[in-house]
N, C-alpha and C. Protein backbone atom coordinates (compact mmCIF):
# COMPACT_ATOMS: atom_id res chain seq x y z
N UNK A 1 170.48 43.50 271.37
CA UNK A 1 171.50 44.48 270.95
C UNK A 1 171.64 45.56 272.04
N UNK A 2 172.90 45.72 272.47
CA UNK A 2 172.72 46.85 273.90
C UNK A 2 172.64 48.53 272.97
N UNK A 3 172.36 48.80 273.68
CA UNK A 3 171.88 50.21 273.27
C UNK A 3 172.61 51.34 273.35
N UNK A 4 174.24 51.15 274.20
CA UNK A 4 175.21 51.89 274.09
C UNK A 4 176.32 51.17 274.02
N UNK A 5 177.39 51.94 273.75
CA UNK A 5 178.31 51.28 273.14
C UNK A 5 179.49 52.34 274.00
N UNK A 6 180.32 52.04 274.56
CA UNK A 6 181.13 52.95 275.05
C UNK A 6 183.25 52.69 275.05
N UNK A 7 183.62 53.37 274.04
CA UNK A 7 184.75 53.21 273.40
C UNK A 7 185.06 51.84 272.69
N UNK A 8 183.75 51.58 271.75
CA UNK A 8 183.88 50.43 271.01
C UNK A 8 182.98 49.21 272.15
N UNK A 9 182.50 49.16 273.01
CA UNK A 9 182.39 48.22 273.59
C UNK A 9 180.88 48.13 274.65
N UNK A 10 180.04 47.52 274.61
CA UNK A 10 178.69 47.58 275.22
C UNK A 10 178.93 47.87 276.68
N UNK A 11 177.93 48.80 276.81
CA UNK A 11 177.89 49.01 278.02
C UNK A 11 176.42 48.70 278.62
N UNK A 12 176.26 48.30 279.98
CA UNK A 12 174.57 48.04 280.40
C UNK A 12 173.91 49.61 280.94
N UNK A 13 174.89 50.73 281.28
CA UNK A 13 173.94 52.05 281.82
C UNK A 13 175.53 53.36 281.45
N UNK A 14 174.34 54.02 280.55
CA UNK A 14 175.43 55.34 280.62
C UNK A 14 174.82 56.58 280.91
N UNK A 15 175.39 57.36 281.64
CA UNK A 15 174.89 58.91 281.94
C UNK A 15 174.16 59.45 280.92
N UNK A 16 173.26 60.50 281.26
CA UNK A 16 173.01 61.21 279.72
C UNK A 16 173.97 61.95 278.78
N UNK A 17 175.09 62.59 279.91
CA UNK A 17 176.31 62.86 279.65
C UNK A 17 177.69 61.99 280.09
N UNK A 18 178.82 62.09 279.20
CA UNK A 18 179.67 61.41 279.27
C UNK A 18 180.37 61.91 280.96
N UNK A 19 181.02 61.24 281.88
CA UNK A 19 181.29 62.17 282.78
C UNK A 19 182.71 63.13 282.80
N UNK A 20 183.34 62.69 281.69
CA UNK A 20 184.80 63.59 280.95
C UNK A 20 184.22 64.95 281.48
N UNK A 21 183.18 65.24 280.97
CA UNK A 21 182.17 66.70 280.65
C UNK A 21 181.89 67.45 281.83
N UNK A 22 181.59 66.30 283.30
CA UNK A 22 181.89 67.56 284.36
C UNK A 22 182.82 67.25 284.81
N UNK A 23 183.91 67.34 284.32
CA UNK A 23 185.26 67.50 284.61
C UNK A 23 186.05 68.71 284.27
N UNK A 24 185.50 68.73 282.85
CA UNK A 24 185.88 69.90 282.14
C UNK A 24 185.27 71.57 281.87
N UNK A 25 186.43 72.12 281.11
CA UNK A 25 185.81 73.56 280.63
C UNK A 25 185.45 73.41 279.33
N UNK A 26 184.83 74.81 278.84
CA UNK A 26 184.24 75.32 277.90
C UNK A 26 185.68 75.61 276.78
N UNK A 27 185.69 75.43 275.86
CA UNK A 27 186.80 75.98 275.03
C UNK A 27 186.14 76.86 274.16
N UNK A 28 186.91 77.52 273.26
CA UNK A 28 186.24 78.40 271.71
C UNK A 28 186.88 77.22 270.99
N UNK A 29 185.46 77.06 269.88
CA UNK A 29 185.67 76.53 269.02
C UNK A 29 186.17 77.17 267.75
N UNK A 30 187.22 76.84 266.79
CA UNK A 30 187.52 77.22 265.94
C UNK A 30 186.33 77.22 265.00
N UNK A 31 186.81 78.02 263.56
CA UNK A 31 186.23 78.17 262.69
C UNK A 31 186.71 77.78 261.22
N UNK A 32 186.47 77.72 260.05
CA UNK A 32 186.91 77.48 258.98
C UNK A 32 187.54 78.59 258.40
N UNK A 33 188.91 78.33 257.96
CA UNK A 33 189.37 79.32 257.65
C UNK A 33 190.89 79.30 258.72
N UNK A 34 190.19 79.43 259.88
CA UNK A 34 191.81 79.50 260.53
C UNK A 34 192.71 78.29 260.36
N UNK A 35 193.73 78.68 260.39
CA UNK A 35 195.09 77.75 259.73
C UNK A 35 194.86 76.35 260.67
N UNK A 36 194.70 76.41 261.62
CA UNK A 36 194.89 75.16 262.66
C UNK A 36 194.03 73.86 261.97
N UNK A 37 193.01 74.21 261.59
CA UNK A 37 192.05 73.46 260.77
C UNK A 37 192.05 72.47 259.26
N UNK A 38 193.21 73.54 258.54
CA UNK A 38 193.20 73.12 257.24
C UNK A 38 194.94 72.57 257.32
N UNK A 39 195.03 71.87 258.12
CA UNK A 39 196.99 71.18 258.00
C UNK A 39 196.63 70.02 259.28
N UNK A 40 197.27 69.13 258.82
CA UNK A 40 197.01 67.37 259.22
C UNK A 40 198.12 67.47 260.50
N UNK A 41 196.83 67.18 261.89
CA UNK A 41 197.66 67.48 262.69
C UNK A 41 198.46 66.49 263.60
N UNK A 42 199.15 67.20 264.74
CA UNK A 42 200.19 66.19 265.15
C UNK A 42 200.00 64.79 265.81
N UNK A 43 200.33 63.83 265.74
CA UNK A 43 200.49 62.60 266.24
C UNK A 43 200.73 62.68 267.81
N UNK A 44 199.41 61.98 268.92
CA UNK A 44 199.52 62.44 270.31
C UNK A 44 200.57 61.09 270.51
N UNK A 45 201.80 61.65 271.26
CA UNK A 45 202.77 60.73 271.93
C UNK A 45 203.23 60.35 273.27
N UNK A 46 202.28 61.91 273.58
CA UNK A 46 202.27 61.96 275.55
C UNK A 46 200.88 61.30 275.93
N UNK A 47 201.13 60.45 277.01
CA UNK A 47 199.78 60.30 277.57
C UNK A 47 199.65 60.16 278.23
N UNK A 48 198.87 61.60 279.45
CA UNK A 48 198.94 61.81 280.86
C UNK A 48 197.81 62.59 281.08
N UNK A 49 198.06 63.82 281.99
CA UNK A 49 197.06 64.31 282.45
C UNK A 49 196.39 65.10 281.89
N UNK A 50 197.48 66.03 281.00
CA UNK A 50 197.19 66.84 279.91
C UNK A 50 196.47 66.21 279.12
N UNK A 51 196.38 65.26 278.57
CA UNK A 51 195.58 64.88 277.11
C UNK A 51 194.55 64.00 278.23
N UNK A 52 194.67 63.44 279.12
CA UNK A 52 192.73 63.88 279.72
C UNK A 52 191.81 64.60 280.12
N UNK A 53 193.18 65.92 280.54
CA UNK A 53 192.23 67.11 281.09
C UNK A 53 191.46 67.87 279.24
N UNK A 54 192.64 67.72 278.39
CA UNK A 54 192.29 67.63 277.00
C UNK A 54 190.54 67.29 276.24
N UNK A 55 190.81 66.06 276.62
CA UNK A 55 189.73 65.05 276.54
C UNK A 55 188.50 65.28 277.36
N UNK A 56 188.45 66.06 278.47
CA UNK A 56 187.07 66.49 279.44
C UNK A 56 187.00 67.47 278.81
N UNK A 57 187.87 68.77 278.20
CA UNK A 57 187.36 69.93 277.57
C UNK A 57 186.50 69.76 276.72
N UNK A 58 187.41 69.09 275.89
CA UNK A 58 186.73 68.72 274.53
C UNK A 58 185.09 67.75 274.64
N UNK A 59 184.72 67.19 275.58
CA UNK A 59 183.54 66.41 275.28
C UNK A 59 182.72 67.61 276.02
N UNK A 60 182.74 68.23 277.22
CA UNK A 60 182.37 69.79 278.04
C UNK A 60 181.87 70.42 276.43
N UNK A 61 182.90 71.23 275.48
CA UNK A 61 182.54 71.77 274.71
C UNK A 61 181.50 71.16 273.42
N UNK A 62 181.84 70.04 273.02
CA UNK A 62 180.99 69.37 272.37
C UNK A 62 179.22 69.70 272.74
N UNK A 63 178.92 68.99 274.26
CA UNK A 63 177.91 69.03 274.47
C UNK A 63 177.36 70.41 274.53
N UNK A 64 178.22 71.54 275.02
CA UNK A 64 177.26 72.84 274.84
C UNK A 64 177.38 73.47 273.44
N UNK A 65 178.06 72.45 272.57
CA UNK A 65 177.76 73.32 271.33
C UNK A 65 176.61 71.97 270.28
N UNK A 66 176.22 71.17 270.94
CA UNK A 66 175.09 70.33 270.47
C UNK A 66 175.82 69.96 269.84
N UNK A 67 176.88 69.11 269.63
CA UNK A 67 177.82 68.39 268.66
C UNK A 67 177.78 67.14 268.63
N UNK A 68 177.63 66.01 267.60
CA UNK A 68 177.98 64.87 267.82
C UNK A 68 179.30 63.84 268.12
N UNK A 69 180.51 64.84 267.39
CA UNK A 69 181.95 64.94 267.54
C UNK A 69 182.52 65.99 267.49
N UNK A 70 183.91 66.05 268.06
CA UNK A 70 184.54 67.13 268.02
C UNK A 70 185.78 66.99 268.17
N UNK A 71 186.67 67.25 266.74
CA UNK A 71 187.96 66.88 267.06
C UNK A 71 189.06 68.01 267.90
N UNK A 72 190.38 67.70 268.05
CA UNK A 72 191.38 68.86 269.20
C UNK A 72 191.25 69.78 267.91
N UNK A 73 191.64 69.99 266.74
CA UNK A 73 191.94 71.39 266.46
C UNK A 73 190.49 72.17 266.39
N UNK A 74 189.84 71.68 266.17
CA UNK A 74 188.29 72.14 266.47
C UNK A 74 188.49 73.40 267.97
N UNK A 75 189.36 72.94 268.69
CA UNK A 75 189.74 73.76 269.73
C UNK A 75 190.63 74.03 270.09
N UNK A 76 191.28 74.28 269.13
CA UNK A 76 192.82 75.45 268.41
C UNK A 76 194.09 74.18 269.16
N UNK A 77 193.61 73.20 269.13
CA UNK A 77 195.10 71.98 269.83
C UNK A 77 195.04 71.28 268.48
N UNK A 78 196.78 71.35 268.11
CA UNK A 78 197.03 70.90 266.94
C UNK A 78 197.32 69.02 267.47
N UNK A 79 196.20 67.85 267.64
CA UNK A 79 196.80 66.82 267.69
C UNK A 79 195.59 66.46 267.26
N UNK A 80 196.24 64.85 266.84
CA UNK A 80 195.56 64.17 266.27
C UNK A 80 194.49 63.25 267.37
N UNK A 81 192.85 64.04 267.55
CA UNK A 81 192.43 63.36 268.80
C UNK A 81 190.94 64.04 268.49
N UNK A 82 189.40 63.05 268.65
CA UNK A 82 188.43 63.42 268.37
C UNK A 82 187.51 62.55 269.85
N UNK A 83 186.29 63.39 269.98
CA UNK A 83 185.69 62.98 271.39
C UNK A 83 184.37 62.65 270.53
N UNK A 84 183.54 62.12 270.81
CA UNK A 84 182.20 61.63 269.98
C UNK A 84 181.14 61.14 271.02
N UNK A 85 179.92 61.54 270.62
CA UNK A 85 178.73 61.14 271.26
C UNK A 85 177.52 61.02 270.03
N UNK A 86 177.06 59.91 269.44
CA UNK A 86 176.63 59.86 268.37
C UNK A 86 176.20 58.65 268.12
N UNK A 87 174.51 58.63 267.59
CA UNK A 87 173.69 57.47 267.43
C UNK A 87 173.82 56.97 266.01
N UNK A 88 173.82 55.51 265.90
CA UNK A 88 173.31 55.41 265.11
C UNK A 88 172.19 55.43 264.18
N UNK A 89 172.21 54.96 262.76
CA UNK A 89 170.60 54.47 262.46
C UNK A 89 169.99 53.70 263.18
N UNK A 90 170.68 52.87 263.88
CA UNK A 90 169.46 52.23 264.65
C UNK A 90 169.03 52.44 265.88
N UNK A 91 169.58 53.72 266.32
CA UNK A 91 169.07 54.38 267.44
C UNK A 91 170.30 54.16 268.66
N UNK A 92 171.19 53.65 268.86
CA UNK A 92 172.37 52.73 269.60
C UNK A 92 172.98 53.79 269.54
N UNK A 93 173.51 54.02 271.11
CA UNK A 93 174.31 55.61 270.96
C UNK A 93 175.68 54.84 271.46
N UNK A 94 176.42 55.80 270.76
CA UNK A 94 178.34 55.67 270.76
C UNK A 94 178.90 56.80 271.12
N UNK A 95 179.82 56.31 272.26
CA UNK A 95 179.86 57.31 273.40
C UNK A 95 181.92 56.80 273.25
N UNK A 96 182.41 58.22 273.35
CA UNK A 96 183.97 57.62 273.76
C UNK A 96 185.14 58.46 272.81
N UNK A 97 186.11 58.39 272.51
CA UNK A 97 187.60 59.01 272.63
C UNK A 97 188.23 58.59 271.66
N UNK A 98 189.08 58.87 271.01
CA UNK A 98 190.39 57.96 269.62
C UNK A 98 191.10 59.23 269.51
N UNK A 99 192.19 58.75 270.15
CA UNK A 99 193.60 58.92 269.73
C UNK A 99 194.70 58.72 268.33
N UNK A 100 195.20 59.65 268.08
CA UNK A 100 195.80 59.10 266.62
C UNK A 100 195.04 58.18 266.00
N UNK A 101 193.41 58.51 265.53
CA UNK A 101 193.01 57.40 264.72
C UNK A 101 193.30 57.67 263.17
N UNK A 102 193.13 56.15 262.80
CA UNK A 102 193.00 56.04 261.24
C UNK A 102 192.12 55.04 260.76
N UNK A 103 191.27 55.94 259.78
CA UNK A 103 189.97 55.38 259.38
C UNK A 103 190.02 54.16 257.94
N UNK A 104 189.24 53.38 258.28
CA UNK A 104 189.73 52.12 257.32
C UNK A 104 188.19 52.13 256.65
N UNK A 105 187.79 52.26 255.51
CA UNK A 105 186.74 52.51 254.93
C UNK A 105 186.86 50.58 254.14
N UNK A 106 185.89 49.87 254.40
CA UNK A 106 185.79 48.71 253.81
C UNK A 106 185.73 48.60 252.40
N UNK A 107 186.39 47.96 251.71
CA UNK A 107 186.33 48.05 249.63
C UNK A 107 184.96 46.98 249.68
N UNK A 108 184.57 46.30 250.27
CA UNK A 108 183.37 45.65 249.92
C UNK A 108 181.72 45.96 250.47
N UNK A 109 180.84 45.43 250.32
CA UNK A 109 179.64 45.94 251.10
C UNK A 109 179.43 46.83 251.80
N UNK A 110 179.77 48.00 251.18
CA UNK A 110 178.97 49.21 251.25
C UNK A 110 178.75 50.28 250.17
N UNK A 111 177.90 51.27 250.52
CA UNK A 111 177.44 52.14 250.11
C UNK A 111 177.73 53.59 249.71
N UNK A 112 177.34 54.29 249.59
CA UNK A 112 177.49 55.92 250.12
C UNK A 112 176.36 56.39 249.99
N UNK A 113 175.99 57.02 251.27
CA UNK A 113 174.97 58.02 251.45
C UNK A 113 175.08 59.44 251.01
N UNK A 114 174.28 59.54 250.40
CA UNK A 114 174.65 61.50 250.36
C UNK A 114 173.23 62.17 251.20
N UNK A 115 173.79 62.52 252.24
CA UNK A 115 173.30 63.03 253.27
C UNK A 115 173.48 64.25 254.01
N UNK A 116 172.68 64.79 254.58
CA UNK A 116 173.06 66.32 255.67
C UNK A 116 173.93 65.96 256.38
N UNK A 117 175.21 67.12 256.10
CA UNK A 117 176.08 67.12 257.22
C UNK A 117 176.57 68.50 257.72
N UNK A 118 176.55 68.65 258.92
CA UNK A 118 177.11 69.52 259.48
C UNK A 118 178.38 69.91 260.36
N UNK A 119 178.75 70.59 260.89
CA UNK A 119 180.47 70.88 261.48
C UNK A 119 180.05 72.29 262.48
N UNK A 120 180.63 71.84 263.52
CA UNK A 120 180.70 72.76 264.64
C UNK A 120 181.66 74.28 264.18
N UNK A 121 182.12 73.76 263.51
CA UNK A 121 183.21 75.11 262.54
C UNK A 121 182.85 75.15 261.67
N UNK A 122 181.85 75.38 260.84
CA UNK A 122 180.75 75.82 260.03
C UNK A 122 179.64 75.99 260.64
N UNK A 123 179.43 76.70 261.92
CA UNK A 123 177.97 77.22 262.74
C UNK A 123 177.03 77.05 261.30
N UNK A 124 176.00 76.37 261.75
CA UNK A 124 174.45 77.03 261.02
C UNK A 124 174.48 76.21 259.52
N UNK A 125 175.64 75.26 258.66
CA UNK A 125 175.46 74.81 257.67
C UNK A 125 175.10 73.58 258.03
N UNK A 126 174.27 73.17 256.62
CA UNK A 126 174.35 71.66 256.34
C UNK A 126 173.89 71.56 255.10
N UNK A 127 174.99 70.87 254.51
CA UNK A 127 175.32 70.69 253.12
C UNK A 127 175.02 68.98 253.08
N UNK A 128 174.59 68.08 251.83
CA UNK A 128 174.56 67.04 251.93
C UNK A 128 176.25 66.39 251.14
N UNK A 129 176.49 65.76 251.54
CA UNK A 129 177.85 64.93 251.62
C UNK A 129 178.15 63.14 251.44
N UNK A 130 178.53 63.01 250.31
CA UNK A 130 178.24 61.23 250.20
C UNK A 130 179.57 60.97 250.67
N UNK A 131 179.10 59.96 251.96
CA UNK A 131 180.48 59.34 252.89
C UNK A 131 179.81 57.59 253.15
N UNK A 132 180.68 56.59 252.77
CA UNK A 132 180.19 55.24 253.35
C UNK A 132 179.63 55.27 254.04
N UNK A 133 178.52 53.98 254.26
CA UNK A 133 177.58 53.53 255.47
C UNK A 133 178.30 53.12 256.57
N UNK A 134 179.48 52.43 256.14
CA UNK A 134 180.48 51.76 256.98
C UNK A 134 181.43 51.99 257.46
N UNK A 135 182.33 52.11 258.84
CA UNK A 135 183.51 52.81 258.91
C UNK A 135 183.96 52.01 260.04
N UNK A 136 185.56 52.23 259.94
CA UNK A 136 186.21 51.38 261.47
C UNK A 136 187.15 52.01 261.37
N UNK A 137 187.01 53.29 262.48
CA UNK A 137 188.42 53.50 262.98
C UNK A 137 189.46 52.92 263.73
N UNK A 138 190.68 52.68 263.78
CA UNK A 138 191.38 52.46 264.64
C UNK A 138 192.55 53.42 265.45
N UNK A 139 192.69 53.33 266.55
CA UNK A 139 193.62 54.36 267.15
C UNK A 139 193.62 53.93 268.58
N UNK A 140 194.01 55.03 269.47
CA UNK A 140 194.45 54.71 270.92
C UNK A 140 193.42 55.10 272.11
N UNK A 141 193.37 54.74 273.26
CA UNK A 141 192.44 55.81 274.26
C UNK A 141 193.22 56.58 274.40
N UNK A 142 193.09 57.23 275.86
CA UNK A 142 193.75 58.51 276.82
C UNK A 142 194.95 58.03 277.49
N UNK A 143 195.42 56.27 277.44
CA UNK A 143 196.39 55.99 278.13
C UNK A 143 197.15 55.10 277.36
N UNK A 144 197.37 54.92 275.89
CA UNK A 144 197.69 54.87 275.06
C UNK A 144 196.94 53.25 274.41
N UNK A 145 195.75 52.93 274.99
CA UNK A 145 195.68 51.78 274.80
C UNK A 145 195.02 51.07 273.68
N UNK A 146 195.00 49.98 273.36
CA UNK A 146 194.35 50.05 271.47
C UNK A 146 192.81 50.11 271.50
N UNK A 147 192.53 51.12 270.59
CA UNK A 147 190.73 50.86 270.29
C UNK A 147 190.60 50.66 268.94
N UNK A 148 189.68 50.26 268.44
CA UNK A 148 188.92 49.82 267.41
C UNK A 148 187.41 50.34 267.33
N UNK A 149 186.72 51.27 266.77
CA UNK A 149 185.70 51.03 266.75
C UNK A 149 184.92 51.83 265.46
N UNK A 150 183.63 50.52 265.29
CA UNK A 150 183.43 50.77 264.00
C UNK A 150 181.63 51.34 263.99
N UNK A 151 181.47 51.73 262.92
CA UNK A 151 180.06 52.29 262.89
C UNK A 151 179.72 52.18 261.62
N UNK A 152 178.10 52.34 261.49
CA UNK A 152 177.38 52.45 260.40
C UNK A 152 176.08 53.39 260.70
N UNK A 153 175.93 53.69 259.06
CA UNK A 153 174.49 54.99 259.64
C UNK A 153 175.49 56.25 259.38
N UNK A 154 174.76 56.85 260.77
CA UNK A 154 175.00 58.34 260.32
C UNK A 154 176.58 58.30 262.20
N UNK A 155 176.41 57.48 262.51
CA UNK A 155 177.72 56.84 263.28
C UNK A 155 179.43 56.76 262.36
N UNK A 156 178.81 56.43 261.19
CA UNK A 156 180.30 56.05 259.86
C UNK A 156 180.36 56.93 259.62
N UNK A 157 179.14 58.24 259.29
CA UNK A 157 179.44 59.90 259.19
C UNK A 157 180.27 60.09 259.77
N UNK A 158 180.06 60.24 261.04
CA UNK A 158 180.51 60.77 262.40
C UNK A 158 182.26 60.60 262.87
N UNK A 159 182.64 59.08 262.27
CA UNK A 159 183.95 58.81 262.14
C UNK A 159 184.72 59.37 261.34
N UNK A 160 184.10 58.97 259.73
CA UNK A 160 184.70 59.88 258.94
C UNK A 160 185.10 61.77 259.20
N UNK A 161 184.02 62.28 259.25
CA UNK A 161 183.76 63.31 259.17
C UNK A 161 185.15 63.74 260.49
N UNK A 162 185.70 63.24 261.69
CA UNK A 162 186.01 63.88 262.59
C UNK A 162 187.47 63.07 262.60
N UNK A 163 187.62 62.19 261.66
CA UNK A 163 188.74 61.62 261.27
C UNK A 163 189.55 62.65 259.89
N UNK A 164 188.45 63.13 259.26
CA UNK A 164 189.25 64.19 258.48
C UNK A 164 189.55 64.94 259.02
N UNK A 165 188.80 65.71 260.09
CA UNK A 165 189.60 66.80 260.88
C UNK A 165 190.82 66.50 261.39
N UNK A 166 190.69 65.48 261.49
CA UNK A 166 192.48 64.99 262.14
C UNK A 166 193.50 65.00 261.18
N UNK A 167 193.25 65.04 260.01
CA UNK A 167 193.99 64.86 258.90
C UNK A 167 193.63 66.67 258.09
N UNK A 168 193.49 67.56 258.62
CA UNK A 168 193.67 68.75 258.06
C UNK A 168 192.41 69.17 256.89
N UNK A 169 191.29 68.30 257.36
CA UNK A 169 190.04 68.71 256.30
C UNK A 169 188.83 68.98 256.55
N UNK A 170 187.91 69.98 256.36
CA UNK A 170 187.00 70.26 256.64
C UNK A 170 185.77 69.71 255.69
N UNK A 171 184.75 69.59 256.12
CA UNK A 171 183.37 68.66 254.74
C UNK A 171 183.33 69.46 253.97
N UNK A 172 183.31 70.86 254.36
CA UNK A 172 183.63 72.13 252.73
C UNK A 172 184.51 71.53 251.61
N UNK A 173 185.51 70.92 252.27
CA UNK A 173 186.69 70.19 251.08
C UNK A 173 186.25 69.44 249.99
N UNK A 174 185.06 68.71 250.49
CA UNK A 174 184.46 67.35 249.89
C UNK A 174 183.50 68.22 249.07
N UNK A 175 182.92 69.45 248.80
CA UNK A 175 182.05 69.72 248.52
C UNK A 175 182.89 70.57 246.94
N UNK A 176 181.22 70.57 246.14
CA UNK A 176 181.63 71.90 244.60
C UNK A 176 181.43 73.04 245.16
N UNK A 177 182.58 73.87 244.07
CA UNK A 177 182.42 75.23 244.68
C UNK A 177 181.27 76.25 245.06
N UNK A 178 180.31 75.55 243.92
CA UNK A 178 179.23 76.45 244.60
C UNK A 178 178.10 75.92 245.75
N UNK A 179 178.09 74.57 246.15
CA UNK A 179 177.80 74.17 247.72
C UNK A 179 178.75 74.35 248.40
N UNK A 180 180.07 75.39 248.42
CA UNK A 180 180.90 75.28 249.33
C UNK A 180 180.54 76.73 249.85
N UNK A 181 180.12 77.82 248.69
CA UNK A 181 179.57 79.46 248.66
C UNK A 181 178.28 79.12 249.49
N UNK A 182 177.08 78.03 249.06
CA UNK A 182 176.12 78.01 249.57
C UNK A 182 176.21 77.81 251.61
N UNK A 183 177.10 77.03 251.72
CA UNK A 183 177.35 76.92 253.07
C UNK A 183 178.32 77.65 253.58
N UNK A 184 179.15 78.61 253.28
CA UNK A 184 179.56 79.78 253.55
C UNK A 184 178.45 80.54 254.19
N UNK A 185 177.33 80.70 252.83
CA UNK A 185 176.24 81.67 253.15
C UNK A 185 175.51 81.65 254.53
N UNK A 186 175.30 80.34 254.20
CA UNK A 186 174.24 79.86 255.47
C UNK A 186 175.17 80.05 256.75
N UNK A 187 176.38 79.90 256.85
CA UNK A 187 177.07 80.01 258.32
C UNK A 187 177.30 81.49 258.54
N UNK A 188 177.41 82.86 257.36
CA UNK A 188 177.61 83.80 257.44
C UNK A 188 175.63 84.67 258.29
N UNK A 189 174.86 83.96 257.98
CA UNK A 189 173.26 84.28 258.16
C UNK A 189 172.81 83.70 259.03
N UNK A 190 173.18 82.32 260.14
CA UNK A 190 172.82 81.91 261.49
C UNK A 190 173.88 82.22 262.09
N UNK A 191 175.14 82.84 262.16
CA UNK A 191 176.37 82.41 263.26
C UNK A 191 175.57 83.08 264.51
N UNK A 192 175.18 84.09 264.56
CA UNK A 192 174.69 84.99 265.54
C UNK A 192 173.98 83.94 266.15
N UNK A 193 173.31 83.46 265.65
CA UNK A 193 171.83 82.81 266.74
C UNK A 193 172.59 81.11 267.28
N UNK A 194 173.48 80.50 266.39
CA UNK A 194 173.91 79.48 266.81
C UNK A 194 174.99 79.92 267.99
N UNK A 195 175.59 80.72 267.91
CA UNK A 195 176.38 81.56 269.09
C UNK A 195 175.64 81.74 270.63
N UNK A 196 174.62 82.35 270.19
CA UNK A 196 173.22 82.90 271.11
C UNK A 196 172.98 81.39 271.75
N UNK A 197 172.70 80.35 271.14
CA UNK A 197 172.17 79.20 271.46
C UNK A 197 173.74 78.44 272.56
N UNK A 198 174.24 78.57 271.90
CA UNK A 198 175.69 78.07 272.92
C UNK A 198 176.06 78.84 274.09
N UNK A 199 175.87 79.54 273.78
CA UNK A 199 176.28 80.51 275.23
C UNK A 199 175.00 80.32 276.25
N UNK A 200 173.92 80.18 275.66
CA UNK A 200 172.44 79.30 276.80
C UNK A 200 173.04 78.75 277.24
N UNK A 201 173.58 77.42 276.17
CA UNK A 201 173.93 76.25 276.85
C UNK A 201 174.84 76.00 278.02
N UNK A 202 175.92 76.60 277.48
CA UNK A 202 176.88 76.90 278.45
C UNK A 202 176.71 76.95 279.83
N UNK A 203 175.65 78.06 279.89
CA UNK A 203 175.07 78.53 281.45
C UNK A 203 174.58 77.68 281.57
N UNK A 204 173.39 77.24 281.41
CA UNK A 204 172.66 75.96 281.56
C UNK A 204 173.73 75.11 282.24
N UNK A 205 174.63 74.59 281.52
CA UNK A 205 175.40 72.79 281.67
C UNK A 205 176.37 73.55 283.29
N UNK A 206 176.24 75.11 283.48
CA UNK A 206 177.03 75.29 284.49
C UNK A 206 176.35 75.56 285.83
N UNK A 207 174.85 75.56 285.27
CA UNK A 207 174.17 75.72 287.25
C UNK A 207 174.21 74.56 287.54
């Protein structure tokens, strides 16, 4: 079984980082609450330099904010487009890009986990969240070309979870009102130090 997987597809050697990442800048990540976040965003139809220089921001910011995905409005760009770096359960890391995806959740053989999840726009929470074992997105790369790719574990999290952002939803959505207060709380009582911790990083990923 190869041990990475890169835009759906095995690869024999990958960086520790994707190389999108030194290409790119640092963005601000949004937060919950601002409008960009909670409305299903636009369908990418251009595909050029912009939506790769796009695509290096976005994986750049990911990694200094310790993220496993990170979709565009995550960084105030209203399109439909998520960057991901994320292992599975079985340890197999998934590395790569989707464009206008749409997530196809299987009606047979599977599960739901209710598990810790967290969101780069919820600094400092993690609420547990039951999402299938199984997931297959489909959508485009950076040059409009078809991908497919599917996951299981905490990988089918990872799809889901950054496939709703594309569609105007945050994991607060999925949650009762009072685990939605509880992870309010918790992001209102670490933001400072998860802030503190990113801005390390930052410097760090820039000497």
């Amino acid at each position: 079984m190869p041990r990475v997987f890169v835009q759906g597809s095995p690869a024999d050697h990958y960086p520790r980082y994707a190389p999108e990442a030194g290409r790119g800048a640092v963005r601000r990540i949004t937060e919950v609450g601002e409008e960009v976040l909670h409305r299903p965003c636009r369908d990418v139809t251009e595909f050029g330099p912009d939506l790769a220089a796009l695509i290096d921001d976005m994986f750049r910011t990911m990694y200094v904010a310790e993220g496993a995905g990170l979709a565009a409005n995550q960084v105030g760009v209203d399109l439909r487009l998520f960057v991901y770096d994320c292992p599975d359960d079985d340890g197999v890391r998934h590395v790569g890009h989707i464009v206008n995806p749409v997530l196809e959740t299987p009606t047979t053989g599977r599960r739901l986990l209710d598990e810790g999840e967290g969101c780069l726009s919820v600094p400092g929470a993690v609420m547990a969240v039951p999402r299938p074992d199984r997931a297959v997105v489909r959508g485009q790369d950076r040059d409009g070309n078809a991908v497919v790719v599917e996951g299981t574990g905490y990988f089918a999290r990872c799809l889901a979870h950054e496939t709703d952002h594309t569609n105007g939803y945050v994991y607060l959505d999925r949650l009762s009102k009072r685990d939605k207060k509880d992870a309010l709380r918790q992001m209102a009582d670490r933001r400072d130090a998860v802030d503190a911790r990113r801005a390390a990083n930052a410097a760090a990923f820039s000497s």
